[in-house]
Structure formats: C-alpha cells, structure tokens
C-alpha atoms as a PDB file:
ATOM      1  CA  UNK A   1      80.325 102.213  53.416  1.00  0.00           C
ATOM      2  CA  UNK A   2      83.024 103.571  55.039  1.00  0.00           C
ATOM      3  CA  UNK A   3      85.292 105.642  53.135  1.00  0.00           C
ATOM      4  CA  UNK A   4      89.045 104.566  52.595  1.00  0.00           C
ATOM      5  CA  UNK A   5      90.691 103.250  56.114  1.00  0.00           C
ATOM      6  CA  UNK A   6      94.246 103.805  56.556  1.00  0.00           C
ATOM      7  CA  UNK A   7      95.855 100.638  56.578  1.00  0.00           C
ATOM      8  CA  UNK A   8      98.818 102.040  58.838  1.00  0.00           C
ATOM      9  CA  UNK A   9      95.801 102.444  61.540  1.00  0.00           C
ATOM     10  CA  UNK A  10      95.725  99.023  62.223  1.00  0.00           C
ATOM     11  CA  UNK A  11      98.650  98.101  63.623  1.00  0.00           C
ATOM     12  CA  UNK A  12      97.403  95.389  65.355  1.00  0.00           C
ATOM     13  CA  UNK A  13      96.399  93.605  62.423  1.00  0.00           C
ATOM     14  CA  UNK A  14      99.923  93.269  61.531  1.00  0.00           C
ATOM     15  CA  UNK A  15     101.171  90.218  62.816  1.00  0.00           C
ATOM     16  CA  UNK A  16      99.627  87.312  64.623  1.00  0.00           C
ATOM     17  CA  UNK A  17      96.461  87.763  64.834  1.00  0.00           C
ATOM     18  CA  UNK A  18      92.935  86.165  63.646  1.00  0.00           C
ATOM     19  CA  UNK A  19      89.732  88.242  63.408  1.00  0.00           C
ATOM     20  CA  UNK A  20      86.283  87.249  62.478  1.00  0.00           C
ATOM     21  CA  UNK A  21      83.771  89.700  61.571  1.00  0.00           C
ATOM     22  CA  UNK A  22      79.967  88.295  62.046  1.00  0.00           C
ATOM     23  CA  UNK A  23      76.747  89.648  60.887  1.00  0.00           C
ATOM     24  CA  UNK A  24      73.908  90.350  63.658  1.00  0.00           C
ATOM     25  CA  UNK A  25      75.339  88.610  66.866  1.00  0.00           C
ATOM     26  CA  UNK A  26      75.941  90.218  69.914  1.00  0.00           C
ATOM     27  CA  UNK A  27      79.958  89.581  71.875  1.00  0.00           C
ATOM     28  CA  UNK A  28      77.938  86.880  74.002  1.00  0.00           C
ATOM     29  CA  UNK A  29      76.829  84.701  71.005  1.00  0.00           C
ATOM     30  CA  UNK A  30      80.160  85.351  69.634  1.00  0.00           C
ATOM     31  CA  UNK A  31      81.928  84.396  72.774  1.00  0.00           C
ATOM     32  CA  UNK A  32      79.749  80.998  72.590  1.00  0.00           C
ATOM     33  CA  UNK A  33      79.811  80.229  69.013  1.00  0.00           C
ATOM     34  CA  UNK A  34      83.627  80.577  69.516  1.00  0.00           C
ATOM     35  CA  UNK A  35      83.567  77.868  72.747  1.00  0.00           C
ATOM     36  CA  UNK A  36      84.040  79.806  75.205  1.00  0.00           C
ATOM     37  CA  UNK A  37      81.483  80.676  78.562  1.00  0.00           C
ATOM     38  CA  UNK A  38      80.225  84.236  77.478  1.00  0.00           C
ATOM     39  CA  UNK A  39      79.747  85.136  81.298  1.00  0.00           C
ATOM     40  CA  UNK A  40      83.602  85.280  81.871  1.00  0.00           C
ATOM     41  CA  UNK A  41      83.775  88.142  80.196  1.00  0.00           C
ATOM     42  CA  UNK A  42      84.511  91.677  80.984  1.00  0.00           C
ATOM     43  CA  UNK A  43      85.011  94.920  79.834  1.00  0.00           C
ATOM     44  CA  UNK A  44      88.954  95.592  79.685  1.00  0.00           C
ATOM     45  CA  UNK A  45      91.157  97.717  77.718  1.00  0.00           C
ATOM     46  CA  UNK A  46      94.131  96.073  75.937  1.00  0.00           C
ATOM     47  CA  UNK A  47      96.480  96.639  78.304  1.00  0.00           C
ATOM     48  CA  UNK A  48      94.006  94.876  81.119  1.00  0.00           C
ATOM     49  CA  UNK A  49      93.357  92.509  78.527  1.00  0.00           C
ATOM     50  CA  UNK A  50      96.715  91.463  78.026  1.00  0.00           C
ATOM     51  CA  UNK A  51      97.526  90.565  81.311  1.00  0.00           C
ATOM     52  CA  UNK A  52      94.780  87.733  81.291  1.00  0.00           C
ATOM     53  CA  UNK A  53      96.981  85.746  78.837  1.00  0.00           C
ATOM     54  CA  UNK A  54      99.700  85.794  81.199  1.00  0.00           C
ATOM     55  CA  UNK A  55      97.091  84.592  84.036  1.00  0.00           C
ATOM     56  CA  UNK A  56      96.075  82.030  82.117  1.00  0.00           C
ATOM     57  CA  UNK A  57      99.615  80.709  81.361  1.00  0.00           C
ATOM     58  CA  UNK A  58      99.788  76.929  82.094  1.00  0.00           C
ATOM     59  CA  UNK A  59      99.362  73.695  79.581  1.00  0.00           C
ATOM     60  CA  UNK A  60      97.558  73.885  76.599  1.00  0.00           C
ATOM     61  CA  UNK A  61      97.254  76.755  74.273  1.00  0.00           C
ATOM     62  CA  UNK A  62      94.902  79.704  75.176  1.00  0.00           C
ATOM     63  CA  UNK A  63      93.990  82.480  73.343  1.00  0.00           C
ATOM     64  CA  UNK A  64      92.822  86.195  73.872  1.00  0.00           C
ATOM     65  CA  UNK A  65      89.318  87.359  72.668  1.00  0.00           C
ATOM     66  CA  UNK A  66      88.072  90.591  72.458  1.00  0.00           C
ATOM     67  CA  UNK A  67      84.843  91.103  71.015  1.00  0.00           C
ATOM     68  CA  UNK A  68      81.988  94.058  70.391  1.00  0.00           C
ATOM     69  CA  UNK A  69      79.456  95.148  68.120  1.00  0.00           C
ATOM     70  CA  UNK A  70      79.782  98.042  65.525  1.00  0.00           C
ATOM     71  CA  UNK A  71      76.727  98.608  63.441  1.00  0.00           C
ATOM     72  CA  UNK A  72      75.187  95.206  61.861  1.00  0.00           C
ATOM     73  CA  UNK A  73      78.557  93.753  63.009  1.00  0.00           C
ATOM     74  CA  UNK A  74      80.235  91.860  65.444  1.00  0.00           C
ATOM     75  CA  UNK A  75      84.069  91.743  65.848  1.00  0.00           C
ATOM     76  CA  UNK A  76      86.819  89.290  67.692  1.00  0.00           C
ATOM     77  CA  UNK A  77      89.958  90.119  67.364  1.00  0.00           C
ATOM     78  CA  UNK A  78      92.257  86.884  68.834  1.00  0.00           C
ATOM     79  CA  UNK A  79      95.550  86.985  70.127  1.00  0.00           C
ATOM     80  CA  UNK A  80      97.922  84.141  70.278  1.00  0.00           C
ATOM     81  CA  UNK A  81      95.915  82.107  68.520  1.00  0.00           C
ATOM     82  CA  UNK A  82      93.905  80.851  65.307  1.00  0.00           C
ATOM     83  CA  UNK A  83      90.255  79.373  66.521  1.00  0.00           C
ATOM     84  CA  UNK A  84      88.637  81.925  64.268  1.00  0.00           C
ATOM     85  CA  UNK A  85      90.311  80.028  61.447  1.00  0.00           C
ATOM     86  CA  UNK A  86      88.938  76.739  61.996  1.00  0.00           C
ATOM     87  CA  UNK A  87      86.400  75.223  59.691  1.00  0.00           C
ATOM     88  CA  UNK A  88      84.323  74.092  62.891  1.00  0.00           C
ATOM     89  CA  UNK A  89      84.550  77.822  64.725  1.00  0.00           C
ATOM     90  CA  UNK A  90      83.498  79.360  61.447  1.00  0.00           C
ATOM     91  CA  UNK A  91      80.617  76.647  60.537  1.00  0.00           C
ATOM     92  CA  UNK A  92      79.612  77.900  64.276  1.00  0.00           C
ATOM     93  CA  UNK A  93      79.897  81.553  63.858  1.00  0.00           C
ATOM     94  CA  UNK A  94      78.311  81.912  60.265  1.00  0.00           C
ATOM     95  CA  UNK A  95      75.210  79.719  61.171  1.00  0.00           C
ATOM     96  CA  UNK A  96      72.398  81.473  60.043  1.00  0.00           C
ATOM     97  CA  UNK A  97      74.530  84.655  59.076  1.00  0.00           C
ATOM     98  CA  UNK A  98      77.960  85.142  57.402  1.00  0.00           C
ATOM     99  CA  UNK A  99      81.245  85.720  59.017  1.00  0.00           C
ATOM    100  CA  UNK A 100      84.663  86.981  57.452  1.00  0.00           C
ATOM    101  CA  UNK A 101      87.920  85.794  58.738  1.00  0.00           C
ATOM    102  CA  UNK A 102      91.349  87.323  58.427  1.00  0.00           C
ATOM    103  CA  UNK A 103      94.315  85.410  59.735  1.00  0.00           C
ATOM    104  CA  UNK A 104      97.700  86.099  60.248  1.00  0.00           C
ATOM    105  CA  UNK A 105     100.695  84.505  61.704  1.00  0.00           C
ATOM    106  CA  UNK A 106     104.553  83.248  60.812  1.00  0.00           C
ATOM    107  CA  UNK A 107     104.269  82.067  57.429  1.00  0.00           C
ATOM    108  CA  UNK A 108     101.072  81.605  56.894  1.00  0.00           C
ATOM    109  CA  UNK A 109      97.738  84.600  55.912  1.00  0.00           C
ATOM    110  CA  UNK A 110      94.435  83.151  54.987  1.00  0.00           C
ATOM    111  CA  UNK A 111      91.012  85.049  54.280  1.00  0.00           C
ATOM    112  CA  UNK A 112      88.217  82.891  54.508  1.00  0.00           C
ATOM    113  CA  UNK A 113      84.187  83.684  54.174  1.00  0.00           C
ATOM    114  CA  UNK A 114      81.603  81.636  55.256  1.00  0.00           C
ATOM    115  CA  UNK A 115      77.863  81.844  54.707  1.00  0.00           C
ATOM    116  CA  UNK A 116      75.540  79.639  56.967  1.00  0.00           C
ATOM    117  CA  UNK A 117      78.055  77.025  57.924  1.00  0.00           C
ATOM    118  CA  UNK A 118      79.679  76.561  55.034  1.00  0.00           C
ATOM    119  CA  UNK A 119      82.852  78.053  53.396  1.00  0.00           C
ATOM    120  CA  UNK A 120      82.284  80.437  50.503  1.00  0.00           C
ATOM    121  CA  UNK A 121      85.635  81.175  49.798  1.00  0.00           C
ATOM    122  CA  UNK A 122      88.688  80.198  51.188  1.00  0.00           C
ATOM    123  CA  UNK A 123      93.006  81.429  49.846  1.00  0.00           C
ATOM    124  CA  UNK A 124      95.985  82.583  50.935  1.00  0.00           C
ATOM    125  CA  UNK A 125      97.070  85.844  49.604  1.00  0.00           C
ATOM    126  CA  UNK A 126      99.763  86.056  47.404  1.00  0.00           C
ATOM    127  CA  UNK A 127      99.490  81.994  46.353  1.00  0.00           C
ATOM    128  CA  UNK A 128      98.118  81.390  43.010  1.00  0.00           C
ATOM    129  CA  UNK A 129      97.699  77.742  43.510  1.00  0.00           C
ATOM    130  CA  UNK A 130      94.531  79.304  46.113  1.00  0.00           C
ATOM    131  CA  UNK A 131      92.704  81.555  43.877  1.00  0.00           C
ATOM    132  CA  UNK A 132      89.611  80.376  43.837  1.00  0.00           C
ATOM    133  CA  UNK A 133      88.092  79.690  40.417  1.00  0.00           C
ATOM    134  CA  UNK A 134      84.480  81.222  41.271  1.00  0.00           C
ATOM    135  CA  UNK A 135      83.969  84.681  39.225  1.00  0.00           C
ATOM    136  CA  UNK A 136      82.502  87.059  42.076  1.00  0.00           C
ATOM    137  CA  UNK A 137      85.939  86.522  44.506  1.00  0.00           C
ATOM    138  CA  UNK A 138      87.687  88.113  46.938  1.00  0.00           C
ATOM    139  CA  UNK A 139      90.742  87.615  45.593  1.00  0.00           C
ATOM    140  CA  UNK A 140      91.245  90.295  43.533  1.00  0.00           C
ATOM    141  CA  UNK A 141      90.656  92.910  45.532  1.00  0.00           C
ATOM    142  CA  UNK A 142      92.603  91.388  48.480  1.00  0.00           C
ATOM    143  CA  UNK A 143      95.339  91.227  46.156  1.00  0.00           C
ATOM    144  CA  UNK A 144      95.311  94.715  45.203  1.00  0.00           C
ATOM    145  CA  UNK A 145      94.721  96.105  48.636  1.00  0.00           C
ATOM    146  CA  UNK A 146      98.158  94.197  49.603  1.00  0.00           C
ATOM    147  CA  UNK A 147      99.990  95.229  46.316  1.00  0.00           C
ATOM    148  CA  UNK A 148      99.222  98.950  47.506  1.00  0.00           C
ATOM    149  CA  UNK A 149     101.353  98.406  50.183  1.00  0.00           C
ATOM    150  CA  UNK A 150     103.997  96.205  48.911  1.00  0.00           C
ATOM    151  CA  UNK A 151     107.231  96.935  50.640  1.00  0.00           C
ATOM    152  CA  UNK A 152     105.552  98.308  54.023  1.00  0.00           C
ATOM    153  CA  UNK A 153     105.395  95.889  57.278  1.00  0.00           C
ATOM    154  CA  UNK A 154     101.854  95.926  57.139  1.00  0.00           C
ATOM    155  CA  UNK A 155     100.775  92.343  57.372  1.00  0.00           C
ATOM    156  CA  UNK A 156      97.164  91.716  56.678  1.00  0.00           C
ATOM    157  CA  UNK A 157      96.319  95.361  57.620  1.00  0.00           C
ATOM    158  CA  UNK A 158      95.441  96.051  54.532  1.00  0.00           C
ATOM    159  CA  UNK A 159      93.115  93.396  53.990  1.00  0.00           C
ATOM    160  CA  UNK A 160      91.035  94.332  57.697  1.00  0.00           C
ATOM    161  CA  UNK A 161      91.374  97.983  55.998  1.00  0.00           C
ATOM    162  CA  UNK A 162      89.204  96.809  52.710  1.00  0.00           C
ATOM    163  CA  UNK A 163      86.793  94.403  54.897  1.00  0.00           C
ATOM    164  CA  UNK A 164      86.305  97.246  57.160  1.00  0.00           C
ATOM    165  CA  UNK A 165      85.473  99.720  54.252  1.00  0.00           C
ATOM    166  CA  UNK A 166      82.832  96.851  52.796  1.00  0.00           C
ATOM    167  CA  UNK A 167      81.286  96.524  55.712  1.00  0.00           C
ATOM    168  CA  UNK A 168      80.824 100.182  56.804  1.00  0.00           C
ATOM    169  CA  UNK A 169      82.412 100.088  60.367  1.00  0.00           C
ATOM    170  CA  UNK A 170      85.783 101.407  61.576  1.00  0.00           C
ATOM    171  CA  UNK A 171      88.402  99.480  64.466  1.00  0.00           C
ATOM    172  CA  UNK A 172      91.395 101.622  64.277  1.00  0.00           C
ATOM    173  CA  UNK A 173      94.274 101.190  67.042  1.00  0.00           C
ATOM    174  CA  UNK A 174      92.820 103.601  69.335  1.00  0.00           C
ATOM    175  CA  UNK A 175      89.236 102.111  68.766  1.00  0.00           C
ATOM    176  CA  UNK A 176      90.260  98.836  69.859  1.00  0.00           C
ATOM    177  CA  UNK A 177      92.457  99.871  72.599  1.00  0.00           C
ATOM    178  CA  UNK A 178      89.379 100.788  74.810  1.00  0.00           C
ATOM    179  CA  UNK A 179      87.730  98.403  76.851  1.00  0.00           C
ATOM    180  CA  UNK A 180      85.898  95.447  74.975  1.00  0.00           C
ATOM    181  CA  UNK A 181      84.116  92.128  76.258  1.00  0.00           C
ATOM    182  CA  UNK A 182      87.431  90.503  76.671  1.00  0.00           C
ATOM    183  CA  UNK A 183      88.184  86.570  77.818  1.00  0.00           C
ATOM    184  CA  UNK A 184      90.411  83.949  76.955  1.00  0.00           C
ATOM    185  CA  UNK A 185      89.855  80.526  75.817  1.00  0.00           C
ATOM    186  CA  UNK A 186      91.186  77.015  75.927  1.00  0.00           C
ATOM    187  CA  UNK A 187      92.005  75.772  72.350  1.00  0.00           C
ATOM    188  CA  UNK A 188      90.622  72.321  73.401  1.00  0.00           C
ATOM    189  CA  UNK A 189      87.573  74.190  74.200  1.00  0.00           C
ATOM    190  CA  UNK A 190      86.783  75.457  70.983  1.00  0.00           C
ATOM    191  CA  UNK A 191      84.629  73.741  68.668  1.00  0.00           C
ATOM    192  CA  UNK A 192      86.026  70.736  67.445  1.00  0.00           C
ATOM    193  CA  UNK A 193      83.461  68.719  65.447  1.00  0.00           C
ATOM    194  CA  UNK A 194      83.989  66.848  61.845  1.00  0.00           C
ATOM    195  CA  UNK A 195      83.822  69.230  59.483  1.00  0.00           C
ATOM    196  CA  UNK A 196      81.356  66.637  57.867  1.00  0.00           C
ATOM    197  CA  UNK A 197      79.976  68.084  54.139  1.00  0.00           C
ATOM    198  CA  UNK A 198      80.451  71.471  55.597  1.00  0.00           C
ATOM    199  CA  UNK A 199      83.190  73.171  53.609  1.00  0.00           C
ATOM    200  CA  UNK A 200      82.737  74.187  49.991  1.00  0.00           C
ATOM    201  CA  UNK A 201      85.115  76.550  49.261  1.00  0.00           C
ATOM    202  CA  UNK A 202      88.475  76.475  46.664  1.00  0.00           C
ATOM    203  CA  UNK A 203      91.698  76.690  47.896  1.00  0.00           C
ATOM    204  CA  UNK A 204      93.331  75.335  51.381  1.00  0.00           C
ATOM    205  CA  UNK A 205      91.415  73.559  53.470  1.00  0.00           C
ATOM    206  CA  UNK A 206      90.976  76.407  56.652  1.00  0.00           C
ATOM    207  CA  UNK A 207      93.756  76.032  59.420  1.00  0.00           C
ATOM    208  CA  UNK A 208      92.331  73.110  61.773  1.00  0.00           C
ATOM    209  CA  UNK A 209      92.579  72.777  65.247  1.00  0.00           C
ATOM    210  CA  UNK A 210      96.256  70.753  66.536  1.00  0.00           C
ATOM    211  CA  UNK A 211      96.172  67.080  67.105  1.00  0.00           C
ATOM    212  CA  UNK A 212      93.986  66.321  69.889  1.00  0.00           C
ATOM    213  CA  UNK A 213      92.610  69.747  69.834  1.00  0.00           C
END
C-alpha cells in the first residue's frame, strides 16, 4: 500500500471530474467497456489532450478519457463528463473484476464500488440520508479523509488520495500530466442498457445517462 498521498497533489481531482479505477484491464478494455473504439486512441499529454475536446466540439455532449495501467490497476480519469458514473458503464467496467468510481461536479460528489456488475456501495459524501447501512463501508473513511481537509478547496481529492493509498498506486498532477491513451467519447455512445436487477447498493441510485442518452 502506498503510504499517505498528499491530497493537495491532485489537483485535478478537484472539480469536475469522474474517475474509475478497474482491477486487471488494460486502457483498451477500458476504452471499450466505457463505449468508446479503443483504436482512436493515442498517447497525449494533457495539454495535447485537451485540445481534442475542443476538436470534438459540436452537438451532443463528449467527454475526455485518459486512461493507463499502474500495477493491478487501470485508471480513467474523464473530463467534462460523468459516464464513469453510470450504473450501465460501471456494470460494464466491473464485469468480472471490481471498479471504484469517484465523481465530482457542481453540486453533486458520489463514490460508488462495484463488484462484477453490480453496485456494492453507492453515497454521496457528506449526506447522511446515503450512508449505507452495510457494516464493512466506505463511508467512514471517506468521511474522515474529507473532514481532514475541511475548509481547503480540495474537492474529492481527498477521497482519490485514500483510494489511491488502498490500492497501492500513485497519479499525482505531474504523473498524469504525461502522455496517456487519451480519446474522447460521445455520451450517446456510452453504454446505455436497463440497468435490469443489476444495482444492489444503498444510497442514490448512480448518476444515469441524460434523456435520450
């Protein structure tokens, strides 16, 4: 396990962001399980990264993957957007493995965990009415984590900080800056499916895609 990641690293877990953390896939399987074609990507830094949003602009909303592999773990980190929230991108991602999400946007944080399609645990920090009831849960330690930084502008940072510790890999600013399997995707092409008898989790029902999404 890694030992104690600085929260203040991870300044682009702040604000408006979604990551999913999956064990044993590669970026490609990522890339597919999230919807999108995994041979449009290539390796760009953020900055190069970046500038495929903008060359993507047009109807519909589109967001930014990046994705790698760190130890037993694949990352994607999303900007401008929330797939890695949905119930059907997760059911997707943590078939036959388990994923983590962490989202953050205007209003709204969630932490979810799935195990082999279906939702383990599911809250929004700092709501009571979303602790889940189940004994072994996140929640306190997510709690904690943020109340160590009350006051600071640190968004969900804190909460990639402790997932990052449990899972024994680090993705600090500079880390993530470099040049990643990068692409962007459609919203309407993410996975869309029923959720069916999938989700099984306390708390919120995940973030689902827009009407007609």
């Amino acid at each position: 396990m890694a030992a104690g990641t600085d929260a203040r690293s991870l300044n682009w877990a702040t604000s408006w962001m979604c990551v999913t953390f999956t064990r044993g896939l590669g970026p490609e399987e990522v890339f597919a399980r999230y919807g999108a074609d995994p041979e449009q990507a290539r390796p760009l830094d953020a900055d190069e990264a970046s500038d495929l949003l903008s060359d993507d602009s047009g109807d519909g909303a589109v967001s930014l993957l990046r994705s790698g592999r760190l130890g037993d773990w694949a990352f994607c980190v999303e900007e401008d957007g929330a797939v890695g929230s949905w119930s059907e991108a997760l059911t997707e991602l943590s078939r036959g493995t388990e994923t983590y999400s962490v989202l953050t946007t205007e209003g709204l944080d969630v932490f979810q965990y799935w195990r082999d399609g279906e939702c383990v645990e599911n809250f929004e920090p700092g709501m009571e009415h979303t602790r889940p009831e189940r004994t072994e849960s996140w929640w306190d330690r997510v709690e904690a984590a943020l109340a160590a930084h009350e006051g600071e502008d640190t968004g969900m940072a804190p909460v990639v900080a402790l997932l990052l510790d449990h899972l024994g890999i680090a993705l600090d600013d500079t880390a993530l800056a470099g040049p990643w399997p990068s692409l962007t995707l459609a919203e309407d092409d993410a996975p869309s499916a029923p959720r069916g008898d999938t989700y099984a989790g306390e708390g919120p029902v995940p973030p689902q895609p827009p009407l007609g999404g």
